[in-house]
Protein backbone atom coordinates (compact mmCIF):
# COMPACT_ATOMS: atom_id res chain seq x y z
CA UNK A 1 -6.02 18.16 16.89
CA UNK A 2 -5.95 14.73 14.87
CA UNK A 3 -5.60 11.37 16.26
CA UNK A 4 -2.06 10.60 17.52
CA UNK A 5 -0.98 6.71 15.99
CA UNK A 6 -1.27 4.47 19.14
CA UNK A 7 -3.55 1.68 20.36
CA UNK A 8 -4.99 -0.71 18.46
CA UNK A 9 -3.19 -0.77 14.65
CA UNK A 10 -3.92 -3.00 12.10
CA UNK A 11 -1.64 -3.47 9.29
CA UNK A 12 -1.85 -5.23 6.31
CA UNK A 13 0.30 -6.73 3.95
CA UNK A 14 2.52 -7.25 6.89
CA UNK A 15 4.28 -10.14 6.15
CA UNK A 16 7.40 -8.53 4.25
CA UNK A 17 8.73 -5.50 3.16
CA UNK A 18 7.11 -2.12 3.42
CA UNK A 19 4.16 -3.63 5.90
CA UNK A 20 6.64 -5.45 8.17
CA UNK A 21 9.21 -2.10 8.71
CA UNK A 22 5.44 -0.28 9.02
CA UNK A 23 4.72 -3.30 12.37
CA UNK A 24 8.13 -2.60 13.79
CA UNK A 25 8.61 1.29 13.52
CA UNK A 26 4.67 0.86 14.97
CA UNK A 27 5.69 -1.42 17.91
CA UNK A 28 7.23 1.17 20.23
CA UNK A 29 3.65 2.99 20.40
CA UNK A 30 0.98 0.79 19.74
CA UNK A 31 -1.13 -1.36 22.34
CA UNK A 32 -2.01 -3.87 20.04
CA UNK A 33 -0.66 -4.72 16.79
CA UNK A 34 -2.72 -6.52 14.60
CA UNK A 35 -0.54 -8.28 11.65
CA UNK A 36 -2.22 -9.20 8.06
CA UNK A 37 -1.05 -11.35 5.13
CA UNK A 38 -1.70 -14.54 3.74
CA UNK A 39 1.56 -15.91 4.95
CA UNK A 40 1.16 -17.27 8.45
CA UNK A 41 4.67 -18.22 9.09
CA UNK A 42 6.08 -14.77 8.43
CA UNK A 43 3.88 -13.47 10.22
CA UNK A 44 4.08 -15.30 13.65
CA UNK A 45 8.18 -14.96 12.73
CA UNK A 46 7.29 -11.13 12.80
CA UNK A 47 5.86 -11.48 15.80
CA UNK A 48 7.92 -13.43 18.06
CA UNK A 49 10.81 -10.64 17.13
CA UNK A 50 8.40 -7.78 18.38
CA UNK A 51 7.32 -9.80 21.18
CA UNK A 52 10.98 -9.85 22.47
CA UNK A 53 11.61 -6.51 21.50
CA UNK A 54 9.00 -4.78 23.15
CA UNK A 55 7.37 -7.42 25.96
CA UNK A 56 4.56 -4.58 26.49
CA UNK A 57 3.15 -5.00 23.21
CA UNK A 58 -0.01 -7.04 22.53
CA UNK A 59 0.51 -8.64 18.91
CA UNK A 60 -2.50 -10.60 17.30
CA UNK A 61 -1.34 -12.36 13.82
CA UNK A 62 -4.18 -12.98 11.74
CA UNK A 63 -3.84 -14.51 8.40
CA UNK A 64 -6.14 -13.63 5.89
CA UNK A 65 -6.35 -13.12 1.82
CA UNK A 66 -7.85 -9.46 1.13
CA UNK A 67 -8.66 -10.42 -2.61
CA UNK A 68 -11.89 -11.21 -1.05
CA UNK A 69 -13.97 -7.91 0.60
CA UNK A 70 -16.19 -10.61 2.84
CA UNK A 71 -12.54 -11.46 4.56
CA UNK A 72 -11.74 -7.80 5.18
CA UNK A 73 -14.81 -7.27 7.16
CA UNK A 74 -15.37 -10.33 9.04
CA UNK A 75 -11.29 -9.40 10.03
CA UNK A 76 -12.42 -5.93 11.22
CA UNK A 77 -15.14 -7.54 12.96
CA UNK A 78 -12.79 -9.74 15.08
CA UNK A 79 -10.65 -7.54 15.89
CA UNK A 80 -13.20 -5.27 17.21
CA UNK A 81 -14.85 -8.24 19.13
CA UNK A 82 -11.14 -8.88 20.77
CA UNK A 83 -9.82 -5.49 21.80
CA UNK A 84 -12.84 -3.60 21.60
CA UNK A 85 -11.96 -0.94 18.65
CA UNK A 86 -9.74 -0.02 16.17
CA UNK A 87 -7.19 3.50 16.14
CA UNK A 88 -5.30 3.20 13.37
CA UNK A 89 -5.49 1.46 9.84
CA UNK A 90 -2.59 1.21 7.75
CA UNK A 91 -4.34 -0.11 5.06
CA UNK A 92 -1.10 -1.40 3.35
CA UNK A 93 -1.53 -4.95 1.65
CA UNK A 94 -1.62 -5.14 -2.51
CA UNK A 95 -0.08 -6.53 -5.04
CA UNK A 96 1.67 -5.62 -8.57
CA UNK A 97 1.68 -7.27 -12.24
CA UNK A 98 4.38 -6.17 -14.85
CA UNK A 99 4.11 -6.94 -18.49
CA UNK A 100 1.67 -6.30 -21.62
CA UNK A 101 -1.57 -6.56 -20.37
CA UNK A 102 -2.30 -8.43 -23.73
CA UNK A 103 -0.53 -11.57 -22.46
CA UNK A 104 -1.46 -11.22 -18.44
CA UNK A 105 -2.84 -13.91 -16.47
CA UNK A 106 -6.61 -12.91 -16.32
CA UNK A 107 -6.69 -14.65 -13.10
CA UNK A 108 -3.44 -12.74 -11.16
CA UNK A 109 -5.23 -9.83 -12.60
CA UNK A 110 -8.05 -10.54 -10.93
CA UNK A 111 -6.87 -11.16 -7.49
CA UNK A 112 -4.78 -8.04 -8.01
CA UNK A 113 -8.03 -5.92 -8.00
CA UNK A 114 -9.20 -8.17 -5.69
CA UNK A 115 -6.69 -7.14 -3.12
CA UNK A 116 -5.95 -3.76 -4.40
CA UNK A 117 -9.60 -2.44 -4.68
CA UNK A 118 -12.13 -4.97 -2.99
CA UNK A 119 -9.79 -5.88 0.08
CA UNK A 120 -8.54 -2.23 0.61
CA UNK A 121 -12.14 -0.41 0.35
CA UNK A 122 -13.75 -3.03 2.76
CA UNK A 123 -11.21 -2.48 5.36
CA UNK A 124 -11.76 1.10 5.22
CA UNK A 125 -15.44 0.95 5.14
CA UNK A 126 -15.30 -1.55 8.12
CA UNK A 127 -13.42 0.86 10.53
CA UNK A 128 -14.53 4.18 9.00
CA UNK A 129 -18.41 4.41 11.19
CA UNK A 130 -17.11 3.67 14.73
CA UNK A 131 -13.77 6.06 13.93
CA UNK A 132 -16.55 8.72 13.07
CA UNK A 133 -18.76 7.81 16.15
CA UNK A 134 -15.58 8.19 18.50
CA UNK A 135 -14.76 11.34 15.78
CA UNK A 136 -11.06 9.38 16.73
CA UNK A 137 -8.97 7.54 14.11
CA UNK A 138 -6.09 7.39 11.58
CA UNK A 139 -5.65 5.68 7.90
CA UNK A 140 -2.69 5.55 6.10
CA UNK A 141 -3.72 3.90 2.28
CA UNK A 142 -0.26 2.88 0.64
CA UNK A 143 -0.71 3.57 -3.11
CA UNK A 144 2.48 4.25 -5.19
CA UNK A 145 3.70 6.95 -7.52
CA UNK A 146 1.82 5.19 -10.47
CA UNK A 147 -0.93 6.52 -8.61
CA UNK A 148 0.00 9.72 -10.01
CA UNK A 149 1.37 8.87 -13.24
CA UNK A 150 0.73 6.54 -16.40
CA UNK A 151 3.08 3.91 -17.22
CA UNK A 152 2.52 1.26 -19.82
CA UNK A 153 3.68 -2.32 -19.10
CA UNK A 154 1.41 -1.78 -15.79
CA UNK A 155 -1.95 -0.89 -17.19
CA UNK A 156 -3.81 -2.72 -14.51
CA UNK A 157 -1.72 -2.23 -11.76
CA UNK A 158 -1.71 1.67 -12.24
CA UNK A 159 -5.23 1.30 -12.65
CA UNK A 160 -6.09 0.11 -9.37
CA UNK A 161 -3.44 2.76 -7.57
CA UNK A 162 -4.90 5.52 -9.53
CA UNK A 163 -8.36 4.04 -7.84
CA UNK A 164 -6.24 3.84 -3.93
CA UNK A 165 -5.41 8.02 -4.98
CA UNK A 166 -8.85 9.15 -6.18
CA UNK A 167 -10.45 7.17 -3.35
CA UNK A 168 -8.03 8.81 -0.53
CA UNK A 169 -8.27 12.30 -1.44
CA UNK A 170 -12.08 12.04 -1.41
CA UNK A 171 -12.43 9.85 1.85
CA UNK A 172 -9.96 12.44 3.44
CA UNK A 173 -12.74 15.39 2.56
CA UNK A 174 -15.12 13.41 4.72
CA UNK A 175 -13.56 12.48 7.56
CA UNK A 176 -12.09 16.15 7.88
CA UNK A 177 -14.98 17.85 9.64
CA UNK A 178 -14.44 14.46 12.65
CA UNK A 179 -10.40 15.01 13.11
CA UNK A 180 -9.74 11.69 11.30
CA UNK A 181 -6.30 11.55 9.51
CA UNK A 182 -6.27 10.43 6.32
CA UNK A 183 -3.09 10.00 4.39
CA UNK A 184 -1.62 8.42 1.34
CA UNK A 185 1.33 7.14 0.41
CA UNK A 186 2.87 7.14 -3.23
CA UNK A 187 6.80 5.68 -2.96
CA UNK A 188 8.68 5.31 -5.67
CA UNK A 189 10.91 2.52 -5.80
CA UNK A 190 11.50 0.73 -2.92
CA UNK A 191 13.63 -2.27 -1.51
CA UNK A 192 11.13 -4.92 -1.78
CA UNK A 193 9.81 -8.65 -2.83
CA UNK A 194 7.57 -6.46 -5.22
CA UNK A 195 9.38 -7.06 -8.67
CA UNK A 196 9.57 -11.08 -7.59
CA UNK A 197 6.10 -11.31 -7.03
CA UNK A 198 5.03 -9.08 -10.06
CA UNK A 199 7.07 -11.46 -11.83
CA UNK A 200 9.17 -8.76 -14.12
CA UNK A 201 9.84 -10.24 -16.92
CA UNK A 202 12.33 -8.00 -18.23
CA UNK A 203 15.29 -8.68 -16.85
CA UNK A 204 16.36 -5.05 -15.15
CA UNK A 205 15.99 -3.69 -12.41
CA UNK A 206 15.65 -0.37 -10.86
CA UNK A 207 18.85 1.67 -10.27
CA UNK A 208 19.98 1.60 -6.66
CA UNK A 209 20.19 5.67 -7.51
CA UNK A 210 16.47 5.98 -7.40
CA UNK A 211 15.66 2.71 -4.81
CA UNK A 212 15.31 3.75 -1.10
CA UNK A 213 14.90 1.10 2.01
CA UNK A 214 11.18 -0.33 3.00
CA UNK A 215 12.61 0.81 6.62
CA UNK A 216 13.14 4.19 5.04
CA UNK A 217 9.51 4.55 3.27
CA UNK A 218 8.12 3.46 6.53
CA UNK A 219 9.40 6.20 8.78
CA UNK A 220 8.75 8.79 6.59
CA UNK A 221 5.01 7.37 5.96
CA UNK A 222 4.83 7.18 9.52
CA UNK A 223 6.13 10.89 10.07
CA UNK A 224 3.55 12.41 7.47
CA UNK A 225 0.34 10.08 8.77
CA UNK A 226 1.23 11.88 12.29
CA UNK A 227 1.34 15.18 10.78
CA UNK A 228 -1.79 14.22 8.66
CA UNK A 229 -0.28 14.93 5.46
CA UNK A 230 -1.93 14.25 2.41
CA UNK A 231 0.08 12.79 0.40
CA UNK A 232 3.71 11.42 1.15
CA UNK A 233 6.36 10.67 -1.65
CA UNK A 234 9.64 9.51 0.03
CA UNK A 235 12.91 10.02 -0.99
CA UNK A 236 13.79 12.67 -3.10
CA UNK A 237 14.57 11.12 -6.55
CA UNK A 238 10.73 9.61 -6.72
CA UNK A 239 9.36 12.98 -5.15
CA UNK A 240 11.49 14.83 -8.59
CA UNK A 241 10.51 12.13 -10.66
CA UNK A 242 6.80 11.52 -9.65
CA UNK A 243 6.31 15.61 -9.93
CA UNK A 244 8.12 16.52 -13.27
CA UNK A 245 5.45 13.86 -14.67
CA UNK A 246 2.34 15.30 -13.31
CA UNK A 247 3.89 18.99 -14.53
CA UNK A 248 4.74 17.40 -18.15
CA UNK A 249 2.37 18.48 -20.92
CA UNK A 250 0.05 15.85 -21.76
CA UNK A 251 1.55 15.15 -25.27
CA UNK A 252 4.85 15.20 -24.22
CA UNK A 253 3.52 12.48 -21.42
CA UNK A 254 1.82 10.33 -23.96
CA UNK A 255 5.14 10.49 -26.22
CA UNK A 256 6.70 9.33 -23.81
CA UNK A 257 4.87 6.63 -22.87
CA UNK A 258 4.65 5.33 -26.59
CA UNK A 259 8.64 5.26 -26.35
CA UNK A 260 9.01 3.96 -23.39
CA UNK A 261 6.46 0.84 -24.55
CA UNK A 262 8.07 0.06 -27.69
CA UNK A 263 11.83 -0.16 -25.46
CA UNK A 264 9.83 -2.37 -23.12
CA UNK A 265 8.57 -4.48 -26.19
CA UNK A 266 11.99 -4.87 -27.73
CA UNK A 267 13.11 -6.72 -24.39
CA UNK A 268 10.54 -9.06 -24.41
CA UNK A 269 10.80 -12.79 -25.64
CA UNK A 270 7.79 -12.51 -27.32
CA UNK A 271 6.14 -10.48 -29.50
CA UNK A 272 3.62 -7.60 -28.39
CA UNK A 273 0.07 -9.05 -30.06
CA UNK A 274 0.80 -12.79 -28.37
CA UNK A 275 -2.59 -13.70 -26.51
């Protein structure tokens, strides 16, 4: 039997969308909640609401930027100091950059990996040995269907989900034989600050057809992490969508790609070689 998702839960990225719904569907059943994101005030908002909602409920907010790994594990190693251990990671925090990659800001790039590859594989390797000694434990990585897929306009981005995939599926073959969950989760679109603070600049959005609620891609995250479910794709438009393109023939895929690029292009203010 796997680990049920109770006691002490850290979650990152939980100052806003997807991380915050994760803290409050979480609240009901957790001892402790530990809350992480850079952005103190949201997070102490966060948890004065689950604080009156649920008076039972230990919440610790601790602010901290995951684009550096040393943070993650002196973070781990407070919280284990405090309360004594950790159940349950949802290892949730990252970030997203939308454009050519030949006019990206090397340095949001950077703190993109930072957070979405340095800050997410220390926090798993700080609570993966004592989860194995206690052969007790749960971690739910949040990638996203470009995990899955290719999409240009987000060459580094889907780089570092593709690394959040290929590093889930392989962590989850170790931890099997100790009863460990390990679970990923690969939304499509989803009701977030993500396009503000990936700073699209191509002035559409995604249509509300294919767009499902953070509250939404928390519960059914939630559902498949308890079930210990390999991989989770809410809603059923990104579930079509995300499949057909791992089916598609690779040509077909790349064709598509080198379409879909030169629409992108034709949006754009400036032109695709600007550096």
């Amino acid at each position: 039997m796997h680990s049920p998702i109770e006691g002490i839960i850290i979650v990152t990225g939980a100052s806003s969308g997807i991380g915050a719904e994760f803290a409050r569907q979480l609240a009901s059943r957790a001892e402790v909640l530990v809350l992480v994101a850079r952005r103190e005030d949201r997070l102490e908002a966060l948890a004065a609401e689950l604080r009156a909602a649920h008076p039972n409920l230990g919440v610790a907010v601790s602010p901290c930027d995951l684009s550096e790994s040393e943070n993650a594990r002196n973070l781990v190693a407070e919280v284990v100091t405090r309360f004594g251990r950790i159940d349950v990671l949802i290892n949730n925090a990252g970030m997203g950059d939308i454009g050519p990659l030949a006019t990206a800001d090397p340095a949001k790039i950077d703190r993109m990996v930072g957070v979405n590859v340095l800050g997410f594989t220390a926090m798993a390797r700080a609570v993966v040995p004592a989860m194995v000694a206690r052969r007790r434990g749960a971690i739910l990585n949040v990638s996203s269907g470009f995990g899955l897929l290719t999409m240009p306009m987000f060459s580094a981005y889907v780089a570092t989900k593709h690394y959040v995939h290929g590093f889930t599926a392989s962590l989850r073959a170790e931890l099997a034989r100790y009863d460990i969950s390990v679970s990923e989760l690969c939304p499509g679109p989803v009701a977030t600050e993500f396009e503000a603070v990936a700073e699209n600049p191509f002035g559409m959005s995604t249509p509300a057809a294919f767009e499902i609620s953070a509250a939404h891609c928390a519960r059914v995250a939630l559902r498949g992490l308890r079930r210990n479910k390999a991989l989770i794709i809410p809603g059923f438009a990104a579930w079509l969508m995300i499949n057909i393109g791992r089916i598609t023939p690779s040509p077909i895929y790349r064709l598509v790609n080198r379409l879909v690029a030169g629409q992108m292009y034709k949006k754009l203010d400036r032109p695709a070689d600007a550096g």
